[in-house]
C-alpha atoms as a PDB file:
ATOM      1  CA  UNK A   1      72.822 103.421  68.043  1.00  0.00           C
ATOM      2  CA  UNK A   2      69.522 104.345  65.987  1.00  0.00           C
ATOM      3  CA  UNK A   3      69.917 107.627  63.915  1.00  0.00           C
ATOM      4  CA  UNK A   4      67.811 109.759  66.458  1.00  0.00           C
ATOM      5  CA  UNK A   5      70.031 108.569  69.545  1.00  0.00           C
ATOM      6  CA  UNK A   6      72.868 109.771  67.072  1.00  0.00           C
ATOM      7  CA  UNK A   7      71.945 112.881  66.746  1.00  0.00           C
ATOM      8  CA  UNK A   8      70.639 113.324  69.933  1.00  0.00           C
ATOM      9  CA  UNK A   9      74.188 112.566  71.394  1.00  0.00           C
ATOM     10  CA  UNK A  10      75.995 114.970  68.714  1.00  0.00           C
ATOM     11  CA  UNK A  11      73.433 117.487  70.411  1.00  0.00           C
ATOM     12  CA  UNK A  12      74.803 117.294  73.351  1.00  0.00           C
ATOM     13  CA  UNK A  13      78.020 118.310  72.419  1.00  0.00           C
ATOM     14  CA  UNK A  14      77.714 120.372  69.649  1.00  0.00           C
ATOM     15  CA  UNK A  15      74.580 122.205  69.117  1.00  0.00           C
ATOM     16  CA  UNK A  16      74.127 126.363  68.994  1.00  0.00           C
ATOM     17  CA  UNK A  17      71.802 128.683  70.331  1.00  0.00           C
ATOM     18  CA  UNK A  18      71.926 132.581  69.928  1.00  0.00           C
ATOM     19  CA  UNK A  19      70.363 133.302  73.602  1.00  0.00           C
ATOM     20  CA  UNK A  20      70.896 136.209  74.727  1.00  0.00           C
ATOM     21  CA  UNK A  21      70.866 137.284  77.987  1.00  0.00           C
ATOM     22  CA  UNK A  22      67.498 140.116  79.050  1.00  0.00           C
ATOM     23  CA  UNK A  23      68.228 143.951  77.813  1.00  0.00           C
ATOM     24  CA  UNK A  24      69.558 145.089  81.282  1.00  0.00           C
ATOM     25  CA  UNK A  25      70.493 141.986  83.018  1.00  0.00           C
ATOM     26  CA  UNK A  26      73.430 141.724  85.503  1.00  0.00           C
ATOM     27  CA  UNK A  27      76.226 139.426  85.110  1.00  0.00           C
ATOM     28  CA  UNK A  28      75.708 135.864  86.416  1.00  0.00           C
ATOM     29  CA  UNK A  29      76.397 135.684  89.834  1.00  0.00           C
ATOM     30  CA  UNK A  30      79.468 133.714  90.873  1.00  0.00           C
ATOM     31  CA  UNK A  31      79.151 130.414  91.872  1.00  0.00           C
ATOM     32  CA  UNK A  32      82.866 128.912  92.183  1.00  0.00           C
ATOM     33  CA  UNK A  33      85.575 128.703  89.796  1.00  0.00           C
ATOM     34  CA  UNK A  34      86.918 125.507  87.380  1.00  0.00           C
ATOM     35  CA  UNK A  35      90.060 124.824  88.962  1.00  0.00           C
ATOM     36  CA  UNK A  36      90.483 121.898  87.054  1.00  0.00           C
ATOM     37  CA  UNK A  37      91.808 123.453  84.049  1.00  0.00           C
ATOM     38  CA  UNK A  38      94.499 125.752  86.444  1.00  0.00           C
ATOM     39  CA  UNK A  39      97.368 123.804  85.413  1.00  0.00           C
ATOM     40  CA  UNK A  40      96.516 124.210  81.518  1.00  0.00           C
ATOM     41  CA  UNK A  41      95.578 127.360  81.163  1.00  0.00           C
ATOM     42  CA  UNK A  42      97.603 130.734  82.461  1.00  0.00           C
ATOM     43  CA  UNK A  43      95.835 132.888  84.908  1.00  0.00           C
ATOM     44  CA  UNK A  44      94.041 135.288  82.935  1.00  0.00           C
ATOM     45  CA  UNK A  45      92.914 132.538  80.643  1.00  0.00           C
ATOM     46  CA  UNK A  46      91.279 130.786  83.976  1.00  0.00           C
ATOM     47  CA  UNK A  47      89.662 134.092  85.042  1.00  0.00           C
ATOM     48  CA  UNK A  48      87.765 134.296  82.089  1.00  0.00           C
ATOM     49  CA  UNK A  49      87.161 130.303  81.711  1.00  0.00           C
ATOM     50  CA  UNK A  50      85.459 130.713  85.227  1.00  0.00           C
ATOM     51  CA  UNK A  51      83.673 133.831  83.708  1.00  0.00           C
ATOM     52  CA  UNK A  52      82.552 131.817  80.538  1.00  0.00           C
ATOM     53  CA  UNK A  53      81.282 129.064  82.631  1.00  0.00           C
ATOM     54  CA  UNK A  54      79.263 131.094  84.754  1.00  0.00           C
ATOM     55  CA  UNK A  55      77.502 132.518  81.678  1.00  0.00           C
ATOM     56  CA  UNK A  56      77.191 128.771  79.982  1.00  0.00           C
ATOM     57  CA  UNK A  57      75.467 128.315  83.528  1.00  0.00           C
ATOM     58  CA  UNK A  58      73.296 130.963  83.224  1.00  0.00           C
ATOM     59  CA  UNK A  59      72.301 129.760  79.717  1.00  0.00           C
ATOM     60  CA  UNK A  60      74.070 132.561  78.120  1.00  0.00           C
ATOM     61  CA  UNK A  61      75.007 130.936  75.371  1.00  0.00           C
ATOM     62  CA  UNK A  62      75.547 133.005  73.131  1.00  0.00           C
ATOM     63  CA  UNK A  63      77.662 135.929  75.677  1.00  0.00           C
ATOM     64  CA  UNK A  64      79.575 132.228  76.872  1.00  0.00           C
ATOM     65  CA  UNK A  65      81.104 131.404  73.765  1.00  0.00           C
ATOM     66  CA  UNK A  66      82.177 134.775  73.157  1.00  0.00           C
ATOM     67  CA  UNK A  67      84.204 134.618  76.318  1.00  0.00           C
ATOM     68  CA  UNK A  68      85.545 130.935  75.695  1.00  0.00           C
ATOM     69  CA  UNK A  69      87.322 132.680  72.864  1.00  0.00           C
ATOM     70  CA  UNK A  70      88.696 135.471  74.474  1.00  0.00           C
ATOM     71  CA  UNK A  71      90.017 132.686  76.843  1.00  0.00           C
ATOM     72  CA  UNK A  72      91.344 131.072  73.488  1.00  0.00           C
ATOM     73  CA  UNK A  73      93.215 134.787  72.503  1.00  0.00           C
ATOM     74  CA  UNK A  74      94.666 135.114  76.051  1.00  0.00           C
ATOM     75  CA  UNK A  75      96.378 131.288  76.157  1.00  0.00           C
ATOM     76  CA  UNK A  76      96.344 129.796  72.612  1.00  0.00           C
ATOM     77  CA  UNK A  77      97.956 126.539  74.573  1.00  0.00           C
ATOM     78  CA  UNK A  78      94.901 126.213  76.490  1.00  0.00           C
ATOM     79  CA  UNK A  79      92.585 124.020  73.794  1.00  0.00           C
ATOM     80  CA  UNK A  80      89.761 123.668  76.582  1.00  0.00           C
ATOM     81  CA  UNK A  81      88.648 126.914  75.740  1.00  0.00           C
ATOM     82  CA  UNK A  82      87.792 125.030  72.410  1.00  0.00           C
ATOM     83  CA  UNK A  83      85.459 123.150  74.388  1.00  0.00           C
ATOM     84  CA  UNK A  84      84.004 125.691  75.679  1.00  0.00           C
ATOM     85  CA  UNK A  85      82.838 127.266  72.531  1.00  0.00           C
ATOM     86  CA  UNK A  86      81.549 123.739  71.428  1.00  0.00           C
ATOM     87  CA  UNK A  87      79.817 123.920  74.650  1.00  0.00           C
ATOM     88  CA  UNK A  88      78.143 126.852  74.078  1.00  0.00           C
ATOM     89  CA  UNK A  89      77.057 126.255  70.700  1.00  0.00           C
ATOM     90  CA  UNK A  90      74.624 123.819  72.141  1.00  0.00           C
ATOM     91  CA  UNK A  91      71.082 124.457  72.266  1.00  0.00           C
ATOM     92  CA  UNK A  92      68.063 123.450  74.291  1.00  0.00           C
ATOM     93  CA  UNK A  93      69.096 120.150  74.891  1.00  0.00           C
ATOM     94  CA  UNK A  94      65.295 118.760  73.976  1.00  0.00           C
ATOM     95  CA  UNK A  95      65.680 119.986  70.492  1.00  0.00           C
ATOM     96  CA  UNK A  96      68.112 118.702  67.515  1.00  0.00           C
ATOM     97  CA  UNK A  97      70.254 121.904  66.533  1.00  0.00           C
ATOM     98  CA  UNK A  98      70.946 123.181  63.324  1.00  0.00           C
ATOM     99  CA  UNK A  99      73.067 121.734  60.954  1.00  0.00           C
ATOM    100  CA  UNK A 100      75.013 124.458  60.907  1.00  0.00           C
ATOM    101  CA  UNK A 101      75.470 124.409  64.645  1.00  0.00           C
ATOM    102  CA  UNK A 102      76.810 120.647  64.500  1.00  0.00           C
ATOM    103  CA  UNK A 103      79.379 122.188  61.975  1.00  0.00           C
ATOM    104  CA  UNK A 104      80.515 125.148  63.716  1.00  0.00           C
ATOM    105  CA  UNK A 105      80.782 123.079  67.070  1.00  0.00           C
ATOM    106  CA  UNK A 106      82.751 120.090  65.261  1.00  0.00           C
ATOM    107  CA  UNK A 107      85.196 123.243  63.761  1.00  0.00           C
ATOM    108  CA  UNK A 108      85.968 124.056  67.324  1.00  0.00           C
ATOM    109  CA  UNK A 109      86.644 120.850  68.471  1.00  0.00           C
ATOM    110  CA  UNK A 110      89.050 120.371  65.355  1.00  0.00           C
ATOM    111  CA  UNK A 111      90.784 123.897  66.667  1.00  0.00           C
ATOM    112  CA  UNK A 112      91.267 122.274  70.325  1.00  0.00           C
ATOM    113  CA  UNK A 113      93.342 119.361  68.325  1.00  0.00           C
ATOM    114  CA  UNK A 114      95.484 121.028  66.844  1.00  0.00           C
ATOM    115  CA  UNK A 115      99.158 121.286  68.127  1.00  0.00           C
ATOM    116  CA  UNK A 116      99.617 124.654  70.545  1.00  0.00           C
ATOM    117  CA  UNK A 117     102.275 126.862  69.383  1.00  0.00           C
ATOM    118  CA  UNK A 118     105.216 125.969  71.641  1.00  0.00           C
ATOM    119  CA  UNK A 119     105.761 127.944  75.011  1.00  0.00           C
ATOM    120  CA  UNK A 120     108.158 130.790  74.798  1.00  0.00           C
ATOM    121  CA  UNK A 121     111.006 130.216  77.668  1.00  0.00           C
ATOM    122  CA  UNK A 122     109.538 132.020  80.105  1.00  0.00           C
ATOM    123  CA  UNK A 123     106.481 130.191  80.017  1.00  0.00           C
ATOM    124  CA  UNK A 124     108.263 126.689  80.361  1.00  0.00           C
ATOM    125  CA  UNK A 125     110.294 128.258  83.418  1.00  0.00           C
ATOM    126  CA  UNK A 126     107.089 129.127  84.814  1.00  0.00           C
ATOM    127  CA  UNK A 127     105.218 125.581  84.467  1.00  0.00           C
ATOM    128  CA  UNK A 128     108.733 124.190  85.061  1.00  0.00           C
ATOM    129  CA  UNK A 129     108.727 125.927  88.519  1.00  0.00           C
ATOM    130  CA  UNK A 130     105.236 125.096  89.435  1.00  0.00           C
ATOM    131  CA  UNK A 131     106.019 121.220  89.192  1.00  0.00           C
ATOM    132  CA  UNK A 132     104.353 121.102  85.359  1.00  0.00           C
ATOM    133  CA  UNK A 133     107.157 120.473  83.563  1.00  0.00           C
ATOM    134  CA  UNK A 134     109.725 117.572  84.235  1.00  0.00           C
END
């Protein structure tokens, strides 16, 4: 891979942009949810992944990433929310991003590695009763 294509692909995935959305603007209409994530993330969590993605698909960046780490605050198991603020940190994908994007988007990735705090009881009951757990 040539240097450009290098960067160009760490673009992709980590970049930034502080875009925000018109003074006045309504909230991006919804579209769908990501269901995918249901069985890592708790509900509220999913609400406002769905939420966050709607903004990222808005190209709210900057209102998205905000929201991927509320999602963060409201399930610290669910590391996709990580993701999600890598996402978000990335910036009009036909122009290299900061350096100090690519460092604030590798951060977050680094956050969605680490271990989660382990689930309270309760919590492992819960996934334990919807099939999650064996």
């Amino acid at each position: 891979m040539t240097r450009l294509s290098c960067a160009a692909a760490a673009a992709l995935f980590m970049g930034s942009v502080s875009f925000a959305g018109p003074a006045g603007a309504q909230e991006p209409a919804s579209s769908g949810s990501a269901r995918s994530i249901s069985d890592l993330c708790n509900e509220t969590a999913q609400r406002r992944f769905d939420r966050a993605m709607r903004y990222q698909h808005s190209f709210w960046y900057r209102q998205s990433r905000e929201i991927f780490e509320e999602v963060a605050k409201a399930d610290p198991e669910c590391a996709i929310a990580w993701w999600g603020v890598a996402l978000s940190l990335l910036n009009n994908p036909f122009n290299p991003p900061p350096a100090a994007n690519l460092r604030d988007g590798l951060a977050a990735i680094q956050k969605a590695k680490r271990p989660a705090p382990k689930p309270s009881a309760r919590t492992r009951l819960h996934r334990c009763a919807r099939g999650l757990l064996h």
